[in-house]
N, C-alpha and C. Protein backbone atom coordinates (compact mmCIF):
# COMPACT_ATOMS: atom_id res chain seq x y z
N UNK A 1 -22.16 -2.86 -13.31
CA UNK A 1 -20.95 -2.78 -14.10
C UNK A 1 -20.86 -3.95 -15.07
N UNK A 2 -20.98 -5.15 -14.90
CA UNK A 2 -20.87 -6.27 -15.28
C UNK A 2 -21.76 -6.20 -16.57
N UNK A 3 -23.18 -5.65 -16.59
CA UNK A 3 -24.04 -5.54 -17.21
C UNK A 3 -23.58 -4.08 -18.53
N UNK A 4 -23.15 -3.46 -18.16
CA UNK A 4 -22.47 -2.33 -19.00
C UNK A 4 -21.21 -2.66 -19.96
N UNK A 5 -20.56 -3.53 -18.96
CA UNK A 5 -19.20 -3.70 -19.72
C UNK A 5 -19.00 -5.42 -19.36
N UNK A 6 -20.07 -6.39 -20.37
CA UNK A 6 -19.94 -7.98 -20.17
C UNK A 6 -18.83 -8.58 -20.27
N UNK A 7 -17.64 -7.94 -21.24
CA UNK A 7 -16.61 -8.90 -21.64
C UNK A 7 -15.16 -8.55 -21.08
N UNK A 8 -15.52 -6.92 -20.39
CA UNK A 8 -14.35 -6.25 -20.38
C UNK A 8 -14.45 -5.48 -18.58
N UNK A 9 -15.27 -6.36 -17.81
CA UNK A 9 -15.06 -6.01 -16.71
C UNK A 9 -14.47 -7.30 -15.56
N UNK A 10 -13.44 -6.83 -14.69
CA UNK A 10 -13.18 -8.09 -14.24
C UNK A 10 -13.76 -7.26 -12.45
N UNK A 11 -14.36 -8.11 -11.94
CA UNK A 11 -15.04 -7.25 -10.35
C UNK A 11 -14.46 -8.55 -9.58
N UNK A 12 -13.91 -7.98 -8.18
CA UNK A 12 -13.77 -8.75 -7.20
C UNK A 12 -13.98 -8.27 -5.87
N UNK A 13 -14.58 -9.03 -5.10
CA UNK A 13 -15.41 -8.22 -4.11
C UNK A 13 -14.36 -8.42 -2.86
N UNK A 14 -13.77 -7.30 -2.31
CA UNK A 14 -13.06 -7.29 -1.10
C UNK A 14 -13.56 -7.23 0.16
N UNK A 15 -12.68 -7.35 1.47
CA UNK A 15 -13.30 -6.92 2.69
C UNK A 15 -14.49 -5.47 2.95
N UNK A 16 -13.71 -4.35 2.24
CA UNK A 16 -14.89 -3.37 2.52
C UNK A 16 -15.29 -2.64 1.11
N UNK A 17 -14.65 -3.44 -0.07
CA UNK A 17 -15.36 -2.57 -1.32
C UNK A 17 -15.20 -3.93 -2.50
N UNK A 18 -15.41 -3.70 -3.62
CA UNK A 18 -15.91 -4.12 -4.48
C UNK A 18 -14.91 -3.69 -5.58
N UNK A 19 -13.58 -4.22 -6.05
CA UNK A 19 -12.66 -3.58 -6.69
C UNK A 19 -13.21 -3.77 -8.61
N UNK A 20 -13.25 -2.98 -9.34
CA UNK A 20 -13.26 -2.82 -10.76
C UNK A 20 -12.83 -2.98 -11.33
N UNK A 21 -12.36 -3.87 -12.40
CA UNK A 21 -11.37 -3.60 -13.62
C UNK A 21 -11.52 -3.82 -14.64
N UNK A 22 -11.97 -2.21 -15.76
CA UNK A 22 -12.63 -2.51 -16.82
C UNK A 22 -11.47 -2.37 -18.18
N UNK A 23 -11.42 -3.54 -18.49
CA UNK A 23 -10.13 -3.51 -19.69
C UNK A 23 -10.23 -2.45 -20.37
N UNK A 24 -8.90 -2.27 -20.78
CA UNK A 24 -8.44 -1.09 -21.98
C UNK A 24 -7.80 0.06 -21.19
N UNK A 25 -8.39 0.00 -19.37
CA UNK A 25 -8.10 1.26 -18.70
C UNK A 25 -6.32 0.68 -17.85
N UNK A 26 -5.86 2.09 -17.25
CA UNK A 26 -4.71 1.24 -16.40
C UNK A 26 -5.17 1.58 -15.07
N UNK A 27 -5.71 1.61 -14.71
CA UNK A 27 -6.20 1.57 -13.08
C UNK A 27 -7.87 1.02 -13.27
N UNK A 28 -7.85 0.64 -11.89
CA UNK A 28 -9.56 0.40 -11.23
C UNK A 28 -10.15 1.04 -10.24
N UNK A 29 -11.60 0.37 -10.35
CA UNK A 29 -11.87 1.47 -8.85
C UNK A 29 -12.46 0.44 -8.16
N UNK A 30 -11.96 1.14 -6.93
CA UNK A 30 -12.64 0.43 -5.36
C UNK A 30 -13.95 1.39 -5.19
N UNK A 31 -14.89 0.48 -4.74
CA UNK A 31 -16.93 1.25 -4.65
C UNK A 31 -16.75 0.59 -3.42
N UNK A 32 -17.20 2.11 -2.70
CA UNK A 32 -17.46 0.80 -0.95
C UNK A 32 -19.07 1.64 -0.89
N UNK A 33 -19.30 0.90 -0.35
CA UNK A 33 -20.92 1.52 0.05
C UNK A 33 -20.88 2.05 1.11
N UNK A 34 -21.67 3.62 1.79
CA UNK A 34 -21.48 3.88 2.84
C UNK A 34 -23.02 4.70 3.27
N UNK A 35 -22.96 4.74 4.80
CA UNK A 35 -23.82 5.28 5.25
C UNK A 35 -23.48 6.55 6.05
N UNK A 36 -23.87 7.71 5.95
CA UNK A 36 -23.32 9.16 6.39
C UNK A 36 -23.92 8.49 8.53
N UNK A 37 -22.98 8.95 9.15
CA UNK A 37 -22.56 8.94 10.60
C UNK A 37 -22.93 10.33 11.29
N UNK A 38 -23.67 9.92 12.02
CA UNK A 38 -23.74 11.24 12.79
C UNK A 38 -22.73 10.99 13.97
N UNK A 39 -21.91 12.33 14.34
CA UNK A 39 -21.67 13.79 14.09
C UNK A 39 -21.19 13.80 13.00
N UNK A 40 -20.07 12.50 12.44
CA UNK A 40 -19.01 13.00 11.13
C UNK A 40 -18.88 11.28 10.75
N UNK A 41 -18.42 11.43 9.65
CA UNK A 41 -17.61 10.09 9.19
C UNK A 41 -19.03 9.17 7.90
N UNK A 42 -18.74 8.16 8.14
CA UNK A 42 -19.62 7.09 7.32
C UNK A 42 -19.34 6.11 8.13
N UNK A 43 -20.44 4.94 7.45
CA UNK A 43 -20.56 3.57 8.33
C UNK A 43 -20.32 2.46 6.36
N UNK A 44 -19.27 1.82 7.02
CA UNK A 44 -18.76 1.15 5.81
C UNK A 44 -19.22 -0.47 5.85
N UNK A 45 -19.71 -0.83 5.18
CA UNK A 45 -19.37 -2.69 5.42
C UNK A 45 -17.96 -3.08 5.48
N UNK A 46 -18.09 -4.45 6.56
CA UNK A 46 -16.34 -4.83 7.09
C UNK A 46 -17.21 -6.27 6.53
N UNK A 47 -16.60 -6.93 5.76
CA UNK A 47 -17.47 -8.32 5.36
C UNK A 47 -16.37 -9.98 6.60
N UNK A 48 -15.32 -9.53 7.06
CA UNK A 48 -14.94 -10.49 8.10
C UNK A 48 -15.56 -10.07 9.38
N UNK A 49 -16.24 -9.05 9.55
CA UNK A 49 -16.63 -9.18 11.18
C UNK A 49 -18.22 -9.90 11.15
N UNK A 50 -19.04 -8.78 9.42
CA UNK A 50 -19.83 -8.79 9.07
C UNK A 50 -20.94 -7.69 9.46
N UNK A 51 -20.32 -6.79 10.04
CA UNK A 51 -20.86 -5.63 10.83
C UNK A 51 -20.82 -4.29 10.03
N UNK A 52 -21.42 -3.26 9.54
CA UNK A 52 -20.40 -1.92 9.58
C UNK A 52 -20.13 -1.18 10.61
N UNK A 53 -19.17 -0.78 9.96
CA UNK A 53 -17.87 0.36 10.51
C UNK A 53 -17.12 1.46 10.45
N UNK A 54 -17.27 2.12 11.13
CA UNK A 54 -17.11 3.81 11.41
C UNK A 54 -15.94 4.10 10.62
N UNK A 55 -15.86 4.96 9.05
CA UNK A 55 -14.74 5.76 8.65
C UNK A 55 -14.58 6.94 8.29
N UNK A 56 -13.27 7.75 8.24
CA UNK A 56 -13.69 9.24 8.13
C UNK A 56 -12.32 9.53 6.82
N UNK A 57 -12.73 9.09 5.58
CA UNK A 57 -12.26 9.32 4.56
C UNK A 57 -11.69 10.57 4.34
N UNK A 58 -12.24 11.45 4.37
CA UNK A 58 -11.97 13.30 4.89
C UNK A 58 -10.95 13.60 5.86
N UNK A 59 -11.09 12.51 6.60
CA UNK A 59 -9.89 12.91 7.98
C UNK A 59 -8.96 12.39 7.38
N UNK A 60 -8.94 11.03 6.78
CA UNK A 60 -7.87 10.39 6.68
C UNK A 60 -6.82 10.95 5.55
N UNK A 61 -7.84 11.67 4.67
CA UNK A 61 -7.01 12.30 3.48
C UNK A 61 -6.55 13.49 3.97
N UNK A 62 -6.88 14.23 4.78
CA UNK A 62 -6.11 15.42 5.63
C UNK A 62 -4.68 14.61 6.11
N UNK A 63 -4.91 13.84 6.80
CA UNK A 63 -4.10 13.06 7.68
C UNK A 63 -2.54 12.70 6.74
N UNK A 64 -3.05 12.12 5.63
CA UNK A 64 -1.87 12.00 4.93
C UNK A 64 -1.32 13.34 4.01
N UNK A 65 -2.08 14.28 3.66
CA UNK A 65 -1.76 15.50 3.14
C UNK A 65 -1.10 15.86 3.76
N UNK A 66 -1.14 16.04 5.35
CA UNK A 66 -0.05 16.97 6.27
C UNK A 66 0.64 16.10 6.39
N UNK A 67 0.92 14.26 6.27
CA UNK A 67 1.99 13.50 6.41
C UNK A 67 2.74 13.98 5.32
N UNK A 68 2.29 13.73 3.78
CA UNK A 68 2.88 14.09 2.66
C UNK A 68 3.64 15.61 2.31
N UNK A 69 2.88 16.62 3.11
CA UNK A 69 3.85 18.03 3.14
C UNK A 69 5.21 17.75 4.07
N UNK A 70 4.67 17.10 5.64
CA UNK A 70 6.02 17.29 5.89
C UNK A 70 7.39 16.63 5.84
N UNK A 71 7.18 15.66 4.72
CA UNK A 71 7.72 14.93 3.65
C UNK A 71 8.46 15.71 2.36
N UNK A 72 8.24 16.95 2.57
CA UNK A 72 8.55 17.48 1.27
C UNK A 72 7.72 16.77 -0.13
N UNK A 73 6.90 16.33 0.08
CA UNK A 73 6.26 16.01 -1.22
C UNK A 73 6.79 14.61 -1.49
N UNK A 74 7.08 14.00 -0.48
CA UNK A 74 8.06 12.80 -1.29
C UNK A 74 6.94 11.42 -0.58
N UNK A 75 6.26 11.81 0.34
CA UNK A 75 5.89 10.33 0.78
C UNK A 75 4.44 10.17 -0.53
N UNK A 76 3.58 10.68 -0.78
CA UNK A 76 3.28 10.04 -1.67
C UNK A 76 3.46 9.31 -2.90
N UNK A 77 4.28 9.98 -3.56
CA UNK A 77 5.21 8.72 -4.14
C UNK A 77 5.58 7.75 -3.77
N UNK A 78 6.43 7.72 -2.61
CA UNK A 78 6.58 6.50 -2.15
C UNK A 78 5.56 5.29 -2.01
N UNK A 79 4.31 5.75 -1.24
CA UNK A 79 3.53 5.05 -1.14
C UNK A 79 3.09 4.42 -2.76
N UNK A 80 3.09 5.10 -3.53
CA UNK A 80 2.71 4.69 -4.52
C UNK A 80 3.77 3.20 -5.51
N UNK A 81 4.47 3.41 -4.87
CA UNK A 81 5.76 2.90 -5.60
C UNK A 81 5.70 1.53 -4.38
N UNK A 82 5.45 1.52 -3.02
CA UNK A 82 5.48 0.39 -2.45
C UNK A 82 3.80 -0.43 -2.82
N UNK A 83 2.96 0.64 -3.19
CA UNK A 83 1.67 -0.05 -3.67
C UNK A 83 1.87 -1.25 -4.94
N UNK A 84 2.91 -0.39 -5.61
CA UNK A 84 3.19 -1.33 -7.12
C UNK A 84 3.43 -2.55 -6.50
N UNK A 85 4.68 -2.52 -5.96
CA UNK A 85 5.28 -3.41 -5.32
C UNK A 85 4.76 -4.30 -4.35
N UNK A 86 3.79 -3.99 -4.05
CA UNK A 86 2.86 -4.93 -3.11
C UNK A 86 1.78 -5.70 -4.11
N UNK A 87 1.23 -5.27 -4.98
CA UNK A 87 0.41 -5.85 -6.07
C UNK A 87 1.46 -6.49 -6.71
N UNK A 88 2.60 -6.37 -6.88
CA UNK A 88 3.44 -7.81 -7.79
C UNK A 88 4.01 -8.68 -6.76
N UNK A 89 3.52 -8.70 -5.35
CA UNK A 89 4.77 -9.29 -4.79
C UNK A 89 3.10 -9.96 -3.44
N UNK A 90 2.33 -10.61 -4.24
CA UNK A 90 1.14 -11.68 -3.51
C UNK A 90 0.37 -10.96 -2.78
N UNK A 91 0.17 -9.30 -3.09
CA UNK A 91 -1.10 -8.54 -2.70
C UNK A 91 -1.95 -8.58 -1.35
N UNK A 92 -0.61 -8.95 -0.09
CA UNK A 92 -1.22 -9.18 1.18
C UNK A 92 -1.53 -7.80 1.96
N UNK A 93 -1.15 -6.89 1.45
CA UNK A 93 -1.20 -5.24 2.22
C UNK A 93 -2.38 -4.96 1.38
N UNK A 94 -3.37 -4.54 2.60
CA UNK A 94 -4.50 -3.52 1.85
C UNK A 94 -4.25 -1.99 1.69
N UNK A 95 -4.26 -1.75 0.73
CA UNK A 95 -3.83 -0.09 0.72
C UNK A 95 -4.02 1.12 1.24
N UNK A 96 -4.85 1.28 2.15
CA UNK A 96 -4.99 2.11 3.38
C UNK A 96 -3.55 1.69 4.41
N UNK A 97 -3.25 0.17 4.44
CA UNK A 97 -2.53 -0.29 5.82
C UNK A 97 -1.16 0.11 5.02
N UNK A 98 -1.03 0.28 3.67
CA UNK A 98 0.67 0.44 3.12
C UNK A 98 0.41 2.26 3.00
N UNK A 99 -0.22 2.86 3.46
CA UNK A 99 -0.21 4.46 3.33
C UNK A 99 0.29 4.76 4.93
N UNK A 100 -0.57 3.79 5.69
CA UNK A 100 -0.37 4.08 7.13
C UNK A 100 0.98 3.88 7.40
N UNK A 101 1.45 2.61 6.91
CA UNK A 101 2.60 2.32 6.99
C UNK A 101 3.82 3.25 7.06
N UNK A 102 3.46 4.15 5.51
CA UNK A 102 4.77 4.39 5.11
C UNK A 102 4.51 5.70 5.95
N UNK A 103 3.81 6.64 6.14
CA UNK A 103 3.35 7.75 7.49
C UNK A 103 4.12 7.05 8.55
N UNK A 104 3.73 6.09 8.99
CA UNK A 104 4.47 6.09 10.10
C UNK A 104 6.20 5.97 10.37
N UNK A 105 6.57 5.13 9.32
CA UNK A 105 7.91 4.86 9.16
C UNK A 105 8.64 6.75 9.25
N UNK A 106 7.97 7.65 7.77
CA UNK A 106 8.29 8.47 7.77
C UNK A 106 7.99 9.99 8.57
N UNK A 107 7.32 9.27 9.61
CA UNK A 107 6.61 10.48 10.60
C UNK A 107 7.44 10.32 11.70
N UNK A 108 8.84 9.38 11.45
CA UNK A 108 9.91 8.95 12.66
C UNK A 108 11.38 9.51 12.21
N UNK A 109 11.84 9.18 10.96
CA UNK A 109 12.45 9.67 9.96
C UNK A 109 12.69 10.15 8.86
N UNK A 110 13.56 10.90 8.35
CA UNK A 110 13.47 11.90 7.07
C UNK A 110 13.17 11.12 5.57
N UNK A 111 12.52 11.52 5.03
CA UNK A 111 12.38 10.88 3.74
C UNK A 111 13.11 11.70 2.51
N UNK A 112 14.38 11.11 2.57
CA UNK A 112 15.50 11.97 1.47
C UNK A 112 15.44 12.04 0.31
N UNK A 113 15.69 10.80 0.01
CA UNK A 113 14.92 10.60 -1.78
C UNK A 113 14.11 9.03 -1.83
N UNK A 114 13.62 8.96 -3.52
CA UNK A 114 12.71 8.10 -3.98
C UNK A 114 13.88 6.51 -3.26
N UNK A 115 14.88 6.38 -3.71
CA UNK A 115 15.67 4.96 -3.69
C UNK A 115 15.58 4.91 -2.32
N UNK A 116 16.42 5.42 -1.51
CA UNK A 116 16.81 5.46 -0.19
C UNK A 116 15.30 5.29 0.93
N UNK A 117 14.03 5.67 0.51
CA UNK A 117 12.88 5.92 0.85
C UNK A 117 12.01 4.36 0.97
N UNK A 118 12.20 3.98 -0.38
CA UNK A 118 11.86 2.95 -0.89
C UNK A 118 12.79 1.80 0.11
N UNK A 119 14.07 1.72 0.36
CA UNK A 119 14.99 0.87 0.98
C UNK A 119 14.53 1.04 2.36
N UNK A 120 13.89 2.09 2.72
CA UNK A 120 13.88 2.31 4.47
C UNK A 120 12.36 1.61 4.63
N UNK A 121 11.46 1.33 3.59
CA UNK A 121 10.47 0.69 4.08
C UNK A 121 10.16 -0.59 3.94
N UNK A 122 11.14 -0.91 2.87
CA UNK A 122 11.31 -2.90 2.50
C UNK A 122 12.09 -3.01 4.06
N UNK A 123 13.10 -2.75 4.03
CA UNK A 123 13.43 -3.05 6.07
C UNK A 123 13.13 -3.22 6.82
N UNK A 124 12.14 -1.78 6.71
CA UNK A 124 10.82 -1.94 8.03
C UNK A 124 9.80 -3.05 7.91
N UNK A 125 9.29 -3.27 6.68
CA UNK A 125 8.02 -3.57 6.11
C UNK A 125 7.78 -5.09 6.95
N UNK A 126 8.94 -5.84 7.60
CA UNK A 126 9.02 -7.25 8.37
C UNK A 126 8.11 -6.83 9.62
N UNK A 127 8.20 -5.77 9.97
CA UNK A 127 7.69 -5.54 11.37
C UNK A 127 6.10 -4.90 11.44
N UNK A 128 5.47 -4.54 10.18
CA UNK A 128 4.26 -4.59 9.90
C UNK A 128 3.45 -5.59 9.83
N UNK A 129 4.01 -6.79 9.25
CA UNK A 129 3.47 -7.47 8.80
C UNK A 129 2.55 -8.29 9.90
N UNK A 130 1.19 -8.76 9.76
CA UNK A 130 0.55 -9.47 10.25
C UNK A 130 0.01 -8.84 11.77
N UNK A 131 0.80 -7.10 11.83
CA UNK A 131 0.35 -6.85 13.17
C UNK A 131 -0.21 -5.68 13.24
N UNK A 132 -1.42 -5.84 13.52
CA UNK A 132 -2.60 -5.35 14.05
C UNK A 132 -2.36 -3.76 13.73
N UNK A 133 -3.04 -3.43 13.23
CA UNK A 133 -2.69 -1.34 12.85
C UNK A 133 -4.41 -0.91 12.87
N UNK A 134 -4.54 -0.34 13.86
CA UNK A 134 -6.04 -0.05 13.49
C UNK A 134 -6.29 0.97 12.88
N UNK A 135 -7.65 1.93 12.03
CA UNK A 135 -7.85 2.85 11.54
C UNK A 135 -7.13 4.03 12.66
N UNK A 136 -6.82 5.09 12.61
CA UNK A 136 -6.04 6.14 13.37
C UNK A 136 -7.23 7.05 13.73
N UNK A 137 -8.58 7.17 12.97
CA UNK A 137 -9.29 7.97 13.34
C UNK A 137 -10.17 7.65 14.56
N UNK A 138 -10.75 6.29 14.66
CA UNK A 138 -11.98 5.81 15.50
C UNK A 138 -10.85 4.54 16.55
N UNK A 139 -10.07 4.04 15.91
CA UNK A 139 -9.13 2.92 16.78
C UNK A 139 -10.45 1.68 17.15
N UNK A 140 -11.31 1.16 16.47
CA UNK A 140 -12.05 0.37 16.84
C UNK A 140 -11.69 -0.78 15.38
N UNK A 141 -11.60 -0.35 14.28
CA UNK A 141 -11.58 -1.42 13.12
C UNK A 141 -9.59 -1.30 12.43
N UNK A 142 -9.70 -2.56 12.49
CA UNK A 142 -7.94 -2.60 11.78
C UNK A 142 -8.48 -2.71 10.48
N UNK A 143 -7.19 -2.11 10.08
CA UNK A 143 -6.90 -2.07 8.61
C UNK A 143 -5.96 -2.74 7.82
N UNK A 144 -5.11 -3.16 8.71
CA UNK A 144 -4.69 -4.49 8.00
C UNK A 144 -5.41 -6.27 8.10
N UNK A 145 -5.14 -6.77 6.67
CA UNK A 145 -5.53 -8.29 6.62
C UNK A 145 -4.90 -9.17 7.15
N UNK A 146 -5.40 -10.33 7.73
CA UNK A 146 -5.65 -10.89 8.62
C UNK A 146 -4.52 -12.31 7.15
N UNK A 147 -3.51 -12.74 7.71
CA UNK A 147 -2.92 -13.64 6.65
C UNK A 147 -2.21 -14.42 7.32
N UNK A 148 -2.59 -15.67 6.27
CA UNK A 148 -2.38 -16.76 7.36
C UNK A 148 -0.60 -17.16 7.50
N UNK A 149 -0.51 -18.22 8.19
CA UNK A 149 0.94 -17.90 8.84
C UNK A 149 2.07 -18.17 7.19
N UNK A 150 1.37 -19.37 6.30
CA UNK A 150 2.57 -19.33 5.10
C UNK A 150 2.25 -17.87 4.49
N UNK A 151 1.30 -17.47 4.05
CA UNK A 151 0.78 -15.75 3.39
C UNK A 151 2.19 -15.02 3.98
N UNK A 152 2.37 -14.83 5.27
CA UNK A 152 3.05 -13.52 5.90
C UNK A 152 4.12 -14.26 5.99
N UNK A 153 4.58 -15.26 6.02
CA UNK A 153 5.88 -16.14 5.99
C UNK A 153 6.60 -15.37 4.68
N UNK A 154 5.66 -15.89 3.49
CA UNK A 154 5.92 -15.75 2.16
C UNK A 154 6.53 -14.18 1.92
N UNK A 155 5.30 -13.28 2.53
CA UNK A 155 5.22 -11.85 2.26
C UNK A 155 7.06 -10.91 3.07
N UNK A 156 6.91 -12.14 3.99
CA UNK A 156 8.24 -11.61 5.16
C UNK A 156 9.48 -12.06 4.35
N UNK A 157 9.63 -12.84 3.90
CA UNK A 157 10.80 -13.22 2.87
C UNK A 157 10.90 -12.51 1.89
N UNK A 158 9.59 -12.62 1.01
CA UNK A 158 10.18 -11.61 -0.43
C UNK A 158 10.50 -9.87 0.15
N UNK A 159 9.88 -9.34 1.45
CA UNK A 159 10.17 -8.02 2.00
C UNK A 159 11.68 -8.20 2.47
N UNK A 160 12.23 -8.91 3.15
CA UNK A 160 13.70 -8.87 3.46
C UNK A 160 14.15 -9.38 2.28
N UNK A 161 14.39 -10.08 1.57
CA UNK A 161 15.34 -10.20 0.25
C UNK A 161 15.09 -8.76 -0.78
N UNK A 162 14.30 -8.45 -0.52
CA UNK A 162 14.11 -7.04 -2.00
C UNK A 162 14.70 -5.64 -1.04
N UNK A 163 14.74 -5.95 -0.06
CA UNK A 163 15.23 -4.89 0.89
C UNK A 163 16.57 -5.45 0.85
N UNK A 164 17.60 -6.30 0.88
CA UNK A 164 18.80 -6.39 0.28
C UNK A 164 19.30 -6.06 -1.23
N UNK A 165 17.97 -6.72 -1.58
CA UNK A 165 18.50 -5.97 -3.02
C UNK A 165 18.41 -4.68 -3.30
N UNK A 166 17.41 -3.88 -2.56
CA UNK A 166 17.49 -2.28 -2.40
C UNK A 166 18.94 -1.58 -1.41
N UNK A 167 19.21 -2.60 -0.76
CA UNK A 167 20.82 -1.62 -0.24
C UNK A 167 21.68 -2.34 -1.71
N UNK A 168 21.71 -2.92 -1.92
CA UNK A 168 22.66 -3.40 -3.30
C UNK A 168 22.37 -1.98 -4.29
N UNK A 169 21.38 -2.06 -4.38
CA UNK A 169 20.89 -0.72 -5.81
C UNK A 169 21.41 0.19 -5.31
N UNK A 170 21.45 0.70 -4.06
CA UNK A 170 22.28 1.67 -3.68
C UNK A 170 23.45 1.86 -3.48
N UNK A 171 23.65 0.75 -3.23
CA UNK A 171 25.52 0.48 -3.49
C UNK A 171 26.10 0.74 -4.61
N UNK A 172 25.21 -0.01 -5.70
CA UNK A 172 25.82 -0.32 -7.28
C UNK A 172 25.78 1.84 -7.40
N UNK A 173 24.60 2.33 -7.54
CA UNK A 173 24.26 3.26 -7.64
C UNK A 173 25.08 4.30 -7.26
N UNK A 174 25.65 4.39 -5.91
CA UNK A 174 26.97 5.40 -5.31
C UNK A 174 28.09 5.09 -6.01
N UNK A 175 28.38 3.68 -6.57
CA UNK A 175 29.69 3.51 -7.18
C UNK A 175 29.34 3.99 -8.22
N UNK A 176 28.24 4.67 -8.71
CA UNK A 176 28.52 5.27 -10.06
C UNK A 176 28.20 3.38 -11.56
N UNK A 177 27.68 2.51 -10.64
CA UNK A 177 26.84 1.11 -11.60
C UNK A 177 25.67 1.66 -12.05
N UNK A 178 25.09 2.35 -12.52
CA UNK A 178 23.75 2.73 -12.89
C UNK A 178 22.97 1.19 -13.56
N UNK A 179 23.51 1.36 -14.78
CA UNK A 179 22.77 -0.14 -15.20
C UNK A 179 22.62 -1.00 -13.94
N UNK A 180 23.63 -1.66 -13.32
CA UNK A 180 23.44 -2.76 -12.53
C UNK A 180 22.51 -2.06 -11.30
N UNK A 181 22.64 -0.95 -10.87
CA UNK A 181 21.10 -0.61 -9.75
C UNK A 181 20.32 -0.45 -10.42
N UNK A 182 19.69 -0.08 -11.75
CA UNK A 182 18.51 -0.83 -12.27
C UNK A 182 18.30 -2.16 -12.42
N UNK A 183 19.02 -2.56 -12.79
CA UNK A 183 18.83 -3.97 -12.67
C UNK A 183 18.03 -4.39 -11.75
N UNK A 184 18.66 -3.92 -10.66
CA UNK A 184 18.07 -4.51 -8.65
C UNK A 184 16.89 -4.10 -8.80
N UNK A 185 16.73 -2.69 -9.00
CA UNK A 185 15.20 -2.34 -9.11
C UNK A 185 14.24 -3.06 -9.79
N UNK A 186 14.78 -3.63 -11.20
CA UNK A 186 13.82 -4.35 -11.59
C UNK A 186 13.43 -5.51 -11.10
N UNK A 187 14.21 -6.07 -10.31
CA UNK A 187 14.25 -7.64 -9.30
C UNK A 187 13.41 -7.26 -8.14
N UNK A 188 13.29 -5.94 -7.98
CA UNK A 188 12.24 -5.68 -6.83
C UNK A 188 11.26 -5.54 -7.16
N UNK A 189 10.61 -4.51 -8.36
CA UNK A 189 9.50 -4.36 -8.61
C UNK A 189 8.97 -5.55 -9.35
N UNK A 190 9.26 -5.98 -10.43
CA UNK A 190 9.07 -6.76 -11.26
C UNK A 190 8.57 -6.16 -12.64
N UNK A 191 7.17 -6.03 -12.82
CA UNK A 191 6.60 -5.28 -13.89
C UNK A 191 6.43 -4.47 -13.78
N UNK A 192 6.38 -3.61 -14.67
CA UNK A 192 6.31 -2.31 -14.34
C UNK A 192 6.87 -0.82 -14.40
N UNK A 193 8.56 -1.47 -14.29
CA UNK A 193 9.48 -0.36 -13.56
C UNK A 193 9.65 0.33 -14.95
N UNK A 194 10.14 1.61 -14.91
CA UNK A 194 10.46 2.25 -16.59
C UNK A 194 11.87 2.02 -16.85
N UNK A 195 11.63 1.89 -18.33
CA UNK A 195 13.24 1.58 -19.16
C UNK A 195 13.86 2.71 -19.06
């Protein structure tokens, strides 16, 4: 990549892939290298154990498809919208562990709409943090990062303050404040959010 695109690729190499980002585009891509598993799955590099490790990409995207139907269509969005929000707010959730996440939150309770959805997982999101969630298919490799105690200190504060400011947006919002619950929204997301 580097060699294709010298001036306009930025690469950073993660725990199990190799993330992309070739200017001009608005997304990147994650390249993980894999080896096909007999009976099913792939064998991935884990670069903190230093071992590879058993994943079943196929399962896992089933897995959230039937999370996301019985969601009414609403948890992928969500996830997508706490992904933003995790990339502006010190990028300690790896994005498999904020999909699992929000499945689980919403595989307990109803996911009504986008605001209210969004507020039920900044709440929760204190009690994820820093603890152990392994892959759901094999239960041998976690999928969340390993962060040190100021990282998840940091990450646990800005998640409970933006989760106040998400019952505020909803407050302002029922009283019929529109401007001022955008506002909040924009104090949560940061960049990003639409005018």
């Amino acid at each position: 990549m580097q060699n294709a695109y010298p001036r306009g690729a930025n690469i950073k190499k993660q725990n199990r892939s190799v993330n992309v980002q070739i200017a001009g585009l608005p997304f990147g891509f994650d390249l993980t290298p894999a080896w096909l598993r007999h009976p099913d799955g792939y064998w991935i590099p884990d670069a903190d154990s230093g071992n590879w490790i058993p994943s079943d990409p196929e399962l896992h995207a089933a897995m959230m498809t039937r999370a996301n139907e019985q969601s009414g269509g609403k948890l992928k969005p969500i996830i997508k919208m706490v992904k933003h929000w995790s990339r502006n707010n010190y990028d300690g959730l790896c994005s498999f562990h904020i999909e699992l996440i929000c499945a689980d939150i919403f595989g307990r309770q109803a996911l009504v709409n986008y605001p209210t959805g969004m507020t039920i997982v900044l709440a929760n999101l204190p009690t994820y943090i820093n603890t152990t969630m392994m892959d759901p298919v094999y239960r041998i490799s976690k999928v969340n990062k390993e962060l040190s105690a100021d990282a998840a200190a940091q990450l646990d504060l800005r998640a409970r303050s933006d989760g106040r400011r998400a019952i505020d947006a909803l407050k302002f919002e029922n009283a019929g404040y529109h401007d001022e619950a955008i506002a909040k929204w924009k104090e949560i997301f940061l960049s990003g959010f639409p005018k």
